[in-house]
Protein backbone atom coordinates (compact mmCIF):
# COMPACT_ATOMS: atom_id res chain seq x y z
CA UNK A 1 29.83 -4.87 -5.96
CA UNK A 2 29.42 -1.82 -7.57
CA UNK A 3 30.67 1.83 -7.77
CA UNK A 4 28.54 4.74 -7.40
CA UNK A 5 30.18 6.97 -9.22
CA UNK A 6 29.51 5.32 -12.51
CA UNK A 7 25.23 5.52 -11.81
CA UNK A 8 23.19 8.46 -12.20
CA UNK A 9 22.18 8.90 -8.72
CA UNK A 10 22.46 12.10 -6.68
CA UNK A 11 23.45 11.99 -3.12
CA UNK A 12 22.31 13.93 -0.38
CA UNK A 13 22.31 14.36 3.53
CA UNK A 14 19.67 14.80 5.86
CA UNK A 15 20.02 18.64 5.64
CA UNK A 16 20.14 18.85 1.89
CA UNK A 17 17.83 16.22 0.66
CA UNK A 18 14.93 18.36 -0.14
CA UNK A 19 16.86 20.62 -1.84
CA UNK A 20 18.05 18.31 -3.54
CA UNK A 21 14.91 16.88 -4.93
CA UNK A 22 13.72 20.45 -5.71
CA UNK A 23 16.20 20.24 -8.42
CA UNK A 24 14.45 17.33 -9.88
CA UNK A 25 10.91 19.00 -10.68
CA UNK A 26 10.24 22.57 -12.33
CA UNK A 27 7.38 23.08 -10.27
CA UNK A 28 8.64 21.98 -7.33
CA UNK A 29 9.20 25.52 -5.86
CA UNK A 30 5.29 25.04 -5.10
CA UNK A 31 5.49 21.73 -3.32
CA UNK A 32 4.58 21.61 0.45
CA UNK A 33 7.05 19.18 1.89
CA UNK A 34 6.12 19.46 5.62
CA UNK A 35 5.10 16.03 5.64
CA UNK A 36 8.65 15.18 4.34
CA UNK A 37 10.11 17.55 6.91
CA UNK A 38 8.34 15.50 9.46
CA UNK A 39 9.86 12.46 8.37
CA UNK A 40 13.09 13.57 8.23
CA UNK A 41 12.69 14.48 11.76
CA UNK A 42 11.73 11.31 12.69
CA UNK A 43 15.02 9.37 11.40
CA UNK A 44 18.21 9.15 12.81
CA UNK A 45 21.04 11.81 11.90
CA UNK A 46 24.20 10.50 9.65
CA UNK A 47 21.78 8.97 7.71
CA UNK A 48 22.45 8.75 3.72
CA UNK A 49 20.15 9.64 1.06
CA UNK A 50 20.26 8.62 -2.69
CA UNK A 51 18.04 10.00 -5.24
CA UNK A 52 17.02 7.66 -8.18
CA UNK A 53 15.44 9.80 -10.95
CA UNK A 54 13.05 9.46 -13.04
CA UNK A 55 11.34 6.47 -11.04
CA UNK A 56 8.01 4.67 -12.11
CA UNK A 57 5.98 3.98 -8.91
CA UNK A 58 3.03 1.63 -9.47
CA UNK A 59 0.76 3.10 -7.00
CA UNK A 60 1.07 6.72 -8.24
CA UNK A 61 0.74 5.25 -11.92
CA UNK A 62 -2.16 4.03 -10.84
CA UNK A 63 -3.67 7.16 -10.29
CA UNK A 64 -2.39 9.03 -12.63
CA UNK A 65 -3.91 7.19 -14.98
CA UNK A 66 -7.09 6.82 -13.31
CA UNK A 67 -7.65 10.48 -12.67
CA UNK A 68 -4.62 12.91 -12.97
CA UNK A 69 -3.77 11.93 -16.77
CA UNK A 70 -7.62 13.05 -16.98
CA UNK A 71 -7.40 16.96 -15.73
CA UNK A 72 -7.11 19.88 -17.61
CA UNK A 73 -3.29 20.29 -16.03
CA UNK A 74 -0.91 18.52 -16.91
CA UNK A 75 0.57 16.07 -13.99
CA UNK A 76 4.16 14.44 -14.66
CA UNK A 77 4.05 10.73 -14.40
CA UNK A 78 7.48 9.87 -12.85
CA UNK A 79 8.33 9.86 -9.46
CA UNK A 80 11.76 9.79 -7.51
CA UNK A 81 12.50 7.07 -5.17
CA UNK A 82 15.10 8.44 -2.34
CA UNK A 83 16.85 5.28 -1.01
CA UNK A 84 18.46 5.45 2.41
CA UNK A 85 21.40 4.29 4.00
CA UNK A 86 22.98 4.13 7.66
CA UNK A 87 25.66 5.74 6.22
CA UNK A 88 27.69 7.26 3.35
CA UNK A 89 28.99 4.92 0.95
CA UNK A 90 31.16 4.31 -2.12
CA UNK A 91 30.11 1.57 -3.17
CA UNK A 92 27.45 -1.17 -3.17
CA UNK A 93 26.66 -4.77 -3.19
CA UNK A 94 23.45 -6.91 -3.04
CA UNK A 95 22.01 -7.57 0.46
CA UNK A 96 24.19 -4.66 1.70
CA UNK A 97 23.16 -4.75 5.45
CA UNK A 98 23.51 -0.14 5.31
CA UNK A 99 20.01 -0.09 3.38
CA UNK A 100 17.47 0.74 5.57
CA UNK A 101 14.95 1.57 2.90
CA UNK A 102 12.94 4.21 0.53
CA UNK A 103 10.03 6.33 0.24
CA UNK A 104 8.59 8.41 -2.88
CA UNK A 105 8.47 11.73 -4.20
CA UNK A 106 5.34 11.82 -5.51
CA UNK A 107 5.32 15.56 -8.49
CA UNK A 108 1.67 16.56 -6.51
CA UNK A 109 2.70 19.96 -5.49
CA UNK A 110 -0.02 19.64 -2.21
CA UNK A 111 0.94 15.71 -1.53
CA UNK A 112 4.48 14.88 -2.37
CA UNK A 113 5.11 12.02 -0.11
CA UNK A 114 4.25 9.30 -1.07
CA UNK A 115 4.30 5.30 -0.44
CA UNK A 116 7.53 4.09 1.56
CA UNK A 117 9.10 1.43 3.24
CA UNK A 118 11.44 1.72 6.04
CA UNK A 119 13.12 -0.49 8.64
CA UNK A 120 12.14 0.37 12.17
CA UNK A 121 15.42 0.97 13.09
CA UNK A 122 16.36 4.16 10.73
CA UNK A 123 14.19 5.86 13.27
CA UNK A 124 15.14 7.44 16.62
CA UNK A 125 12.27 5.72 18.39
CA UNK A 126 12.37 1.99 18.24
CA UNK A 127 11.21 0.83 21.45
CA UNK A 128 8.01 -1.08 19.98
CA UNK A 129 7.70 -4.69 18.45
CA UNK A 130 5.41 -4.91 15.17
CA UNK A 131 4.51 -7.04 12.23
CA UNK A 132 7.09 -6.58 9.57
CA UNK A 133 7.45 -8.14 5.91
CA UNK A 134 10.67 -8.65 3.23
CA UNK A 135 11.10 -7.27 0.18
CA UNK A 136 13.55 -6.76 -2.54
CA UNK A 137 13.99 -3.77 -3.84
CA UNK A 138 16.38 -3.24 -7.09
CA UNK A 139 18.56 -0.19 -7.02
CA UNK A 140 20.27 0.32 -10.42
CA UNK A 141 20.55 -3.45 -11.15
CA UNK A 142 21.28 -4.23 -7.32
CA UNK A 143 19.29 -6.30 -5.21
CA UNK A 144 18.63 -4.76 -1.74
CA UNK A 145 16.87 -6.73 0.84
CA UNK A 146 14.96 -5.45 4.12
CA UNK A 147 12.41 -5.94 6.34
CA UNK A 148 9.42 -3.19 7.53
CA UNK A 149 6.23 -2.07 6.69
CA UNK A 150 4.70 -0.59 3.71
CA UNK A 151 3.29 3.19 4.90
CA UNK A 152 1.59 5.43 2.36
CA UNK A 153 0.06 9.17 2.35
CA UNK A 154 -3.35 9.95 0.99
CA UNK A 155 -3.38 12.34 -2.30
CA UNK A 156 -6.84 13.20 -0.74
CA UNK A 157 -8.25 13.37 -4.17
CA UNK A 158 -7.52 9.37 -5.45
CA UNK A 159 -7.49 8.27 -1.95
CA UNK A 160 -8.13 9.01 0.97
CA UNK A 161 -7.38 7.33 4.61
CA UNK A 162 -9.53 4.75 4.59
CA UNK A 163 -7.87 3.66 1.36
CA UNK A 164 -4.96 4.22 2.32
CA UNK A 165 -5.53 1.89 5.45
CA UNK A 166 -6.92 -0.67 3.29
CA UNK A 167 -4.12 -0.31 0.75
CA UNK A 168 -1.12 -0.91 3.67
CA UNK A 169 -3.24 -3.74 5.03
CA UNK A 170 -3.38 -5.62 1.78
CA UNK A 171 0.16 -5.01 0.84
CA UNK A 172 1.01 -6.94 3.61
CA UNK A 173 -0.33 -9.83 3.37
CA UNK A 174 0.05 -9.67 -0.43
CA UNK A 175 3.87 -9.18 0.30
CA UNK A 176 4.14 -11.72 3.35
CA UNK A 177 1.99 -14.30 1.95
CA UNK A 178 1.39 -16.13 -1.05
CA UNK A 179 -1.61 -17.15 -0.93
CA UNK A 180 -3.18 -13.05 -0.51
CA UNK A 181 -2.85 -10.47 -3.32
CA UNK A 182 -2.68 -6.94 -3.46
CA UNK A 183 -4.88 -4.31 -4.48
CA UNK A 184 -4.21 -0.76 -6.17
CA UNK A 185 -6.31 2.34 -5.29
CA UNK A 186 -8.53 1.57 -8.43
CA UNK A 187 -9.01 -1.84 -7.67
CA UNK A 188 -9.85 -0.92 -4.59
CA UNK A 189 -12.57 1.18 -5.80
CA UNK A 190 -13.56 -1.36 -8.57
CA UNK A 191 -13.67 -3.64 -5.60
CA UNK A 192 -16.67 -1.23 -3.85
CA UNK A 193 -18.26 0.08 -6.98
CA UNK A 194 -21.32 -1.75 -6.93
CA UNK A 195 -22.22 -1.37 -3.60
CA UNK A 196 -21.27 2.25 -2.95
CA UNK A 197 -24.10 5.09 -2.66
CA UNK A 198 -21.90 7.65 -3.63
CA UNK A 199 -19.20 8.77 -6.59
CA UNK A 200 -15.92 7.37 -5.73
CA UNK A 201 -13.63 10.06 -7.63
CA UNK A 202 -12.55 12.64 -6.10
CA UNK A 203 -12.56 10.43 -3.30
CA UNK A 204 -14.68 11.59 0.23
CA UNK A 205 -13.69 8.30 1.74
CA UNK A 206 -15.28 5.09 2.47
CA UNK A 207 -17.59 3.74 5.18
CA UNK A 208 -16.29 0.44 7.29
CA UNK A 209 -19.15 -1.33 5.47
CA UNK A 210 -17.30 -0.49 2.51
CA UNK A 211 -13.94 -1.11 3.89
CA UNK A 212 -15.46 -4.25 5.32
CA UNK A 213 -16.72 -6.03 2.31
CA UNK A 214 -13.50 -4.62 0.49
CA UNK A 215 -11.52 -6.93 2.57
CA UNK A 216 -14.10 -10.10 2.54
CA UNK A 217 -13.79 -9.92 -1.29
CA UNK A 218 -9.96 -10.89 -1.44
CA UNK A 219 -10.26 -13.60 0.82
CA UNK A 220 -10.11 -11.82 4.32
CA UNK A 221 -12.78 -12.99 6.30
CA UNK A 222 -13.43 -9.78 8.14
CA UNK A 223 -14.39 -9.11 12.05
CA UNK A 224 -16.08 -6.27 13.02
CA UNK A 225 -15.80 -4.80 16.64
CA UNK A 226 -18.15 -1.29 17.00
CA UNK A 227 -17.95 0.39 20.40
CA UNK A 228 -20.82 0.95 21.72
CA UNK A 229 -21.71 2.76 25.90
CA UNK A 230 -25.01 -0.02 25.75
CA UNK A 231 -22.87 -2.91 24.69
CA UNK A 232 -22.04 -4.62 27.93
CA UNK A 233 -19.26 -6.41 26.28
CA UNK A 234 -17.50 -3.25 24.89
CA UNK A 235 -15.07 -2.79 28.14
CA UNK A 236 -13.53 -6.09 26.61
CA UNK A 237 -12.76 -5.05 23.02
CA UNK A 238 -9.70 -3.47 24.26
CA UNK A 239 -8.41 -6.47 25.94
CA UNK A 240 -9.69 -7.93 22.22
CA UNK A 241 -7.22 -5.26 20.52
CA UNK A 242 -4.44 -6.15 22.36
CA UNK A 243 -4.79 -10.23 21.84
CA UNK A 244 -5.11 -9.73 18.38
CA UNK A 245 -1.80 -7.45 18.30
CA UNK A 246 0.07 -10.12 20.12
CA UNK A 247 -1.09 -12.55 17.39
CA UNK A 248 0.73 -10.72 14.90
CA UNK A 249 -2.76 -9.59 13.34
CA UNK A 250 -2.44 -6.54 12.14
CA UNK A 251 -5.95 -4.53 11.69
CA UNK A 252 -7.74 -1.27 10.73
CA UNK A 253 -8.70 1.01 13.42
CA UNK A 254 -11.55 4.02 13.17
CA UNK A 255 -11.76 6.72 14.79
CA UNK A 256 -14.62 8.96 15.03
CA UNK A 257 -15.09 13.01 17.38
CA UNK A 258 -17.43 12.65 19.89
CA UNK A 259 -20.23 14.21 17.68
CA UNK A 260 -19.41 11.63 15.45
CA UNK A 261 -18.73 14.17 12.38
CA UNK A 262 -15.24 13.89 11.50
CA UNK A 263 -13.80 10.57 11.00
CA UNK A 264 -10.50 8.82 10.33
CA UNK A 265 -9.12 5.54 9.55
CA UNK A 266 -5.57 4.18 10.68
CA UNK A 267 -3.58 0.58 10.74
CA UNK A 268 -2.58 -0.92 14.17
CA UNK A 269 0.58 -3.10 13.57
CA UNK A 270 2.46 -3.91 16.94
CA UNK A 271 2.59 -2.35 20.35
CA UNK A 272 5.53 -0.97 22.86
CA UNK A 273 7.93 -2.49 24.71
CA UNK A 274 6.49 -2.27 28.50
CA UNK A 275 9.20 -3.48 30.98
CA UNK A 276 8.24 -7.19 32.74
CA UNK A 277 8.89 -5.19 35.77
CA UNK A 278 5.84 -2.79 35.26
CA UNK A 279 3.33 -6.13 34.56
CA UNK A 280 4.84 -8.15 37.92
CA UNK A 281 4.48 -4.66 39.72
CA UNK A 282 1.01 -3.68 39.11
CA UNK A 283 -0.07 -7.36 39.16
CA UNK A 284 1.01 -7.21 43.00
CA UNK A 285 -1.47 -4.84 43.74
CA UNK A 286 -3.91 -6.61 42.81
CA UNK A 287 -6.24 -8.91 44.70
CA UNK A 288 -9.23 -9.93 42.70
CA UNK A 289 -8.06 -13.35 40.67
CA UNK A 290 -5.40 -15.45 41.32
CA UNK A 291 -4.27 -14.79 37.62
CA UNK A 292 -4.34 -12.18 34.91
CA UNK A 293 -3.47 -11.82 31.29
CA UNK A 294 -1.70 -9.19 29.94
CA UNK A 295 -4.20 -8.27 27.59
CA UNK A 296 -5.59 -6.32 30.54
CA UNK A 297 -2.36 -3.83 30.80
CA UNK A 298 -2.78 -0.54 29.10
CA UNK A 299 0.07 -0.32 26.60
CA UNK A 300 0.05 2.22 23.40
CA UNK A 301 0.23 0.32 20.31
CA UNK A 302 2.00 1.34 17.07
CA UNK A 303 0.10 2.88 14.30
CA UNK A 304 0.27 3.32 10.46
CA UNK A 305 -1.26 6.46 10.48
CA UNK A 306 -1.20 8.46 6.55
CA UNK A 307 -1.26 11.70 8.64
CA UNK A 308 2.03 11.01 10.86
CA UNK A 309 5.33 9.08 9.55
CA UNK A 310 5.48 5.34 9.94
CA UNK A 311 5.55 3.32 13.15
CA UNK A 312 3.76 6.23 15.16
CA UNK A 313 3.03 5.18 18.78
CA UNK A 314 0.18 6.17 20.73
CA UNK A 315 -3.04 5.31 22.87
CA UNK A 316 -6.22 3.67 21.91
CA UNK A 317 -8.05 4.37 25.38
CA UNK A 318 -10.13 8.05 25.67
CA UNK A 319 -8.84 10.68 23.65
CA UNK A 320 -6.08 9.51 21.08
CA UNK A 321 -3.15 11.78 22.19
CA UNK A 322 -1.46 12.40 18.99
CA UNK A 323 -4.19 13.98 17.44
CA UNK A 324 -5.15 16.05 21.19
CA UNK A 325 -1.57 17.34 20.34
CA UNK A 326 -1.54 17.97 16.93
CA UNK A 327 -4.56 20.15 17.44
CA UNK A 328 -2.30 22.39 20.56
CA UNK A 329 -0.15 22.77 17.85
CA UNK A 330 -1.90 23.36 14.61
CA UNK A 331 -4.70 26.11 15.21
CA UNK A 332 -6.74 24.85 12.39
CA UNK A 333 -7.46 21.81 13.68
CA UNK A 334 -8.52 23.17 17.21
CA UNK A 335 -11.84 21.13 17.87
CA UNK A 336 -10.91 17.72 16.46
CA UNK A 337 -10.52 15.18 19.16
CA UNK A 338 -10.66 11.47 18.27
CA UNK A 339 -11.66 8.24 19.95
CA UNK A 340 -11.86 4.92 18.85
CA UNK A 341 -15.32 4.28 17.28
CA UNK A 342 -14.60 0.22 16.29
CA UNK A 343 -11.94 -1.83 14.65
CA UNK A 344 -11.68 -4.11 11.79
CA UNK A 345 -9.92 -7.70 11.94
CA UNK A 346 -8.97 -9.47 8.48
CA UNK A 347 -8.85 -13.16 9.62
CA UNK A 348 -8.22 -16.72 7.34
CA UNK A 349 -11.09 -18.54 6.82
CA UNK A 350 -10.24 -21.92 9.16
CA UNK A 351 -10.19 -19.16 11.84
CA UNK A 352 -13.54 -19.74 13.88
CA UNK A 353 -12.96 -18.50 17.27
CA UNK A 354 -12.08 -14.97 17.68
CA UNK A 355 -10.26 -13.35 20.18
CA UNK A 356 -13.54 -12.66 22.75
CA UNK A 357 -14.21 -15.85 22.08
CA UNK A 358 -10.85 -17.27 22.94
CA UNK A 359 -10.38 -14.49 26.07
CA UNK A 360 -14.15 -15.69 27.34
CA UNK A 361 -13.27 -19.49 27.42
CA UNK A 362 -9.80 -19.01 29.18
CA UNK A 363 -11.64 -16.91 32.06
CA UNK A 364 -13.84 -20.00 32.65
CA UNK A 365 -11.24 -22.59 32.37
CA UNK A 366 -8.67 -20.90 34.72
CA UNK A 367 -11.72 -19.58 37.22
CA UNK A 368 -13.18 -23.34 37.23
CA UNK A 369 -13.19 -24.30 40.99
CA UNK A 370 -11.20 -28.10 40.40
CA UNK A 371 -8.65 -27.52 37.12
CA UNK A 372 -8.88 -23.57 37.58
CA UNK A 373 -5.44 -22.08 38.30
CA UNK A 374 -6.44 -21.73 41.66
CA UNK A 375 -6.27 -25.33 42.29
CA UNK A 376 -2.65 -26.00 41.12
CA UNK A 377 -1.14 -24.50 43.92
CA UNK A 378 -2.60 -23.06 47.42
CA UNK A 379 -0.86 -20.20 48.84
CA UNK A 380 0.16 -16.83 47.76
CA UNK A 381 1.83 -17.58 44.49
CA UNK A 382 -0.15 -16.70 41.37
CA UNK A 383 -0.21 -16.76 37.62
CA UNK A 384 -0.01 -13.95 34.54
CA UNK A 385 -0.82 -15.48 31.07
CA UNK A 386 -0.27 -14.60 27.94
CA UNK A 387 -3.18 -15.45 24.97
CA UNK A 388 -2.28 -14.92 21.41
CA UNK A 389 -2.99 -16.58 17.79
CA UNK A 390 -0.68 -18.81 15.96
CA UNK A 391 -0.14 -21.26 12.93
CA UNK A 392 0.62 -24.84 14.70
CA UNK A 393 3.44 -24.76 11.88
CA UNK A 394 5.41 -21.66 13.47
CA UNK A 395 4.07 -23.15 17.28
CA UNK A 396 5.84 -26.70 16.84
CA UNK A 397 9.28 -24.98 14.74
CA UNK A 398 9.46 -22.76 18.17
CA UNK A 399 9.89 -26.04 20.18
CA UNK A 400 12.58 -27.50 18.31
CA UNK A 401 15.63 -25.63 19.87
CA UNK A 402 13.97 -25.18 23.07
CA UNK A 403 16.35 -26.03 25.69
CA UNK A 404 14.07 -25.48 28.28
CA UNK A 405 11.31 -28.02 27.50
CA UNK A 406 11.78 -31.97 27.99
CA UNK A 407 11.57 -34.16 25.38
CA UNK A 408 9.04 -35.73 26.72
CA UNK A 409 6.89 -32.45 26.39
CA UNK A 410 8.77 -31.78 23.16
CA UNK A 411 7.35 -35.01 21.81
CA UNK A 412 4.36 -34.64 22.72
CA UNK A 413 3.64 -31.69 20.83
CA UNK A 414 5.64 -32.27 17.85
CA UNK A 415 3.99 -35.14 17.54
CA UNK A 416 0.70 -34.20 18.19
CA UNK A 417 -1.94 -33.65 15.06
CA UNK A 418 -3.24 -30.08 15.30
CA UNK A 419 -5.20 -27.54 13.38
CA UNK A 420 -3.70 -24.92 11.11
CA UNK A 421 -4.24 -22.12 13.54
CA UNK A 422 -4.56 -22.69 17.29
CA UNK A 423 -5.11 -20.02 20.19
CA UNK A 424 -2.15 -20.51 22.90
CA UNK A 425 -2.30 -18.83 26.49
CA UNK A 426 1.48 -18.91 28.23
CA UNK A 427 1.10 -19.31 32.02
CA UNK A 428 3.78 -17.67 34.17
CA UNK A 429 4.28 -18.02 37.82
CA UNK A 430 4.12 -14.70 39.15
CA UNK A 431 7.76 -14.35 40.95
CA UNK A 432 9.27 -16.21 37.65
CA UNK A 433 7.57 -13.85 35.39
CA UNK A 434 10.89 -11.52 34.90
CA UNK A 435 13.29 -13.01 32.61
CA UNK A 436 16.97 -14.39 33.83
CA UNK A 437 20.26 -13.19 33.58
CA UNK A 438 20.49 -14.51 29.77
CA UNK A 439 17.46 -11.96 28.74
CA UNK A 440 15.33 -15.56 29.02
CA UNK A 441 11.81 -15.46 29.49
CA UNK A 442 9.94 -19.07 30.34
CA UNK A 443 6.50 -19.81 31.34
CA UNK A 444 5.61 -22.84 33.88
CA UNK A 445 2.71 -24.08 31.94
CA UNK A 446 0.43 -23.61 28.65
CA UNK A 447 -3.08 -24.03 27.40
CA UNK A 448 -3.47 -25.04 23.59
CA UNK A 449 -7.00 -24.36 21.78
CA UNK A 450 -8.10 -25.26 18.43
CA UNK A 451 -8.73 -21.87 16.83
CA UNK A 452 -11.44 -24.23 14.05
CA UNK A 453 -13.86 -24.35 17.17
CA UNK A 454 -16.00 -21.88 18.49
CA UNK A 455 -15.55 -21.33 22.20
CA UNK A 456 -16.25 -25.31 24.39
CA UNK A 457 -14.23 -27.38 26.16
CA UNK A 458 -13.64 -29.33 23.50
CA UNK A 459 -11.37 -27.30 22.02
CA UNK A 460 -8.92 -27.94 24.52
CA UNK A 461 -6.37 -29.43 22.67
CA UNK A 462 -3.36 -29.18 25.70
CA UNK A 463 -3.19 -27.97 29.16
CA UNK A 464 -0.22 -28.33 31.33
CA UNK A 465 1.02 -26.55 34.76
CA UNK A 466 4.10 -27.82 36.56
CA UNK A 467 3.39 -31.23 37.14
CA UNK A 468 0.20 -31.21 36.11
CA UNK A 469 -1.35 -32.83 32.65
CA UNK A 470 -4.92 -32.25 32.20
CA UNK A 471 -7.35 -34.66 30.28
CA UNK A 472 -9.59 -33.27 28.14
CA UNK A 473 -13.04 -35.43 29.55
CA UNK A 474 -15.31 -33.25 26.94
CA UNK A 475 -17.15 -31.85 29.68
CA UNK A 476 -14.35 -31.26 32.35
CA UNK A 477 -10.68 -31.01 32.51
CA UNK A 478 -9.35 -33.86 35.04
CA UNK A 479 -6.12 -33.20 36.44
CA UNK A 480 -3.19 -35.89 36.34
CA UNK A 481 0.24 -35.32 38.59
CA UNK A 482 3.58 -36.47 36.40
CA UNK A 483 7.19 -36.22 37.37
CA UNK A 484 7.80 -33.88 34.54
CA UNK A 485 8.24 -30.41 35.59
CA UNK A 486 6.99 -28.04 32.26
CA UNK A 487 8.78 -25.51 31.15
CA UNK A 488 9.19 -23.68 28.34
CA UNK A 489 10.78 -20.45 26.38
CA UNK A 490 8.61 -17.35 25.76
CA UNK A 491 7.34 -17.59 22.27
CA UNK A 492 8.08 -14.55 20.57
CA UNK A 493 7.70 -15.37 16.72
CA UNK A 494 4.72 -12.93 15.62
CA UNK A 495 5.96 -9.44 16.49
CA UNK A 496 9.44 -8.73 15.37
CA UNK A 497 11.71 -6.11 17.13
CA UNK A 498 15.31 -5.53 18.57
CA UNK A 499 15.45 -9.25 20.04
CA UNK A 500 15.53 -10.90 16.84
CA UNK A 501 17.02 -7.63 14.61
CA UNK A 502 14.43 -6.47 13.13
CA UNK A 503 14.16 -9.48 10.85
CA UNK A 504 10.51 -10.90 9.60
């Protein structure tokens, strides 16, 4: 543990922080902190602030050094980092559970904030579930854990929003998983260079081609979904969006005006809690399948957006909403209205089937006339599923405490040889569909495919209902009764939120 009145660190409350870091640059009487101002106003009040000063910050090194340490002005090269805290405090010790994270004070009069990270709880809005990564962060010799997701604002001379998209995307993975790196503004651009028709400093931006084979060349093997009114298909991309976010996949999202003039680039990363009662209800009313998937439901998803703080929440459908606001509000920006032009998927490489894919061969197993749904039970009862992505390593360490599956069932899957990745679909009886009195959510049956295929029957690795086992024939599914009932716990393991504490 340590004291804080023996470091050089300033404190300050939500109501004197910027203040306080005015004090910190001579210049600084010239910085626009509106975008700070905006953050502020998106956390929760009694927070605590600390103020470590002078602070190197890699990513604003980076650019310094690559352009600002080039102008005729001279540009300081340290930062501040303001650390916050649920509440005031004396003293410190590693892992204290009170940090809820930093951002940076960048000393770019126009641009101050910079890159942060911040727990989804230190805000006022928190009803969402996203993809979230750990880091350790050392505060004067401390070591401070947490969990959220890295946000950054564009300079909009070094980088811009596509960058900045592709820069949060990458720190991601290159912070969640070993086996991804991550990539500074300059690499970035280094990354592009030989492909690009244009200069790349002072940045204008970068095309999804460029953003695209960006990606591919650290090992993301890219998708690429463009909306498009004489695409048939197009209706189902958002359905495609929506798998992909419940895989814990998190992507890069364009937006275009419907002249197509202005652009803009953001990160989708999770979407918002809808109640189970809302999905059962609007199910009822409708009488066209004997099962749905709630891919299908309209629900805003959360953004990384460098022109709003982190974890903003908004539409994807028609005209995106925040922006239709911000232009009520801001005069010079009248005119602007986005919509989604396309979105771009990073996936591994022993990923084959994509989400259409996956969506496309669901619909025809589940609508086929002798193992479809519809053949498991006659009557009124029906069935809402639930298709995502997952690695069979995190599927079969779900199972293990699950003290609503049999062993036999347990067994059988734990046992069972299957690819890295697999697409799973959760089946839920309609009436069962809202969770228990324990907050419980199980589904009465599950379809497993192998995610190395690229749409047949014979990826059908598992498909149970009830007391039904079906038998993967190659070219049909035959249906076998057993006394086992199946059952089994809602799994909830890529998007993390209030139910498990914010914890990746």
């Amino acid at each position: 543990m340590k004291n804080l009145e023996n470091l050089t660190i300033n404190y300050a409350s939500k109501d004197s922080l910027i203040e306080c870091i005015r004090s910190h640059f001579d210049f600084c009487l010239f910085f626009d902190f509106a975008r700070v101002e905006k953050l502020l106003s998106k956390l929760k009040d009694g927070l605590s602030f600390y103020i470590e000063a002078p602070y190197i910050d890699s990513h604003y090194r980076d650019t310094y050094y690559s352009y600002y340490a080039a102008k005729f002005q001279n540009y300081e090269r340290n930062c501040l980092r303001i650390h916050i805290f649920s509440e005031s405090i004396e003293s410190i010790e590693d892992n204290d559970e009170r940090y809820l994270g930093y951002f940076i004070i960048r000393p770019l009069p126009e641009h101050p904030l910079g890159r942060s990270f911040i727990a989804p709880k230190a805000f006022t809005s928190d009803n969402f579930i996203c993809c979230l990564c750990h880091q350790t962060v050392n505060f004067q010799g401390i070591n401070l854990s947490l969990d959220a997701f890295l946000h950054v604002v564009q300079d909009e001379e070094t980088h811009k929003c596509a960058e900045s998209a592709v820069w949060m995307l990458l720190s991601y993975f290159g912070t969640k998983f070993c086996s991804h790196s991550t990539l500074l503004p300059s690499e970035i651009r280094r990354k592009i260079d030989s492909i690009s028709l244009h200069r790349l400093l002072p940045s204008n931006g970068l095309t999804l081609e460029e953003i695209t084979v960006c990606l591919n060349s650290v090992n993301h093997n890219c998708l690429y979904y463009l909306f498009d009114k004489n695409n048939p298909e197009t209706f189902l991309y958002f359905i495609v969006m929506r798998i992909y976010i419940e895989s814990g996949m998190p992507f890069i999202v364009a937006y275009t005006d419907k002249d197509d003039n202005n652009g803009h680039v953001v990160l989708a990363i999770g979407h918002e809690n809808i109640g189970f009662d809302f999905v059962k209800n609007t199910f009822s009313g409708m009488s066209d399948k004997c099962w749905h998937d709630v891919s299908i439901y309209k629900k805003n998803l959360v953004f990384m957006d460098d022109n709003f703080p982190p974890y903003e929440i908004d539409n994807c459908e028609e005209v995106i909403e925040r922006y239709k606001k911000h232009s009520d509000e801001n005069k010079s920006s009248d005119g602007i209205e986005y919509f989604l032009r396309g979105f771009i998927v990073p996936t591994h490489k022993h990923m084959h089937m994509d989400a259409l894919a996956a969506y496309k061969l669901v619909n025809t197993i589940f609508d086929e006339q002798f193992s479809g749904l519809s053949s498991v039970r006659t009557g009124k009862n029906r069935w809402i599923t639930r298709l995502f992505l997952t690695s069979s390593k995190d599927f079969k360490n779900s199972l293990i405490d699950d003290s609503f599956m049999v062993e036999d069932h347990r067994n059988y899957f734990l046992t069972k040889l299957l690819p890295r990745f697999i697409w799973v679909c959760e089946i839920y009886d309609e009436g069962s569909y809202i969770p228990n009195n324990n907050n419980e959510q199980v589904c009465s049956g599950i379809l497993v495919l192998d995610a190395t295929e690229v749409g047949s029957l014979n990826s059908v690795l598992a498909y149970f209902v009830e007391n039904l086992r079906y038998e993967n024939c190659g070219t049909y599914l035959l249906p076998n009764e057993t006394n086992l009932i199946f059952r089994k716990k809602t799994y909830q393991h890529n998007l993390k939120g209030a139910w498990n504490e914010w914890q990746s």
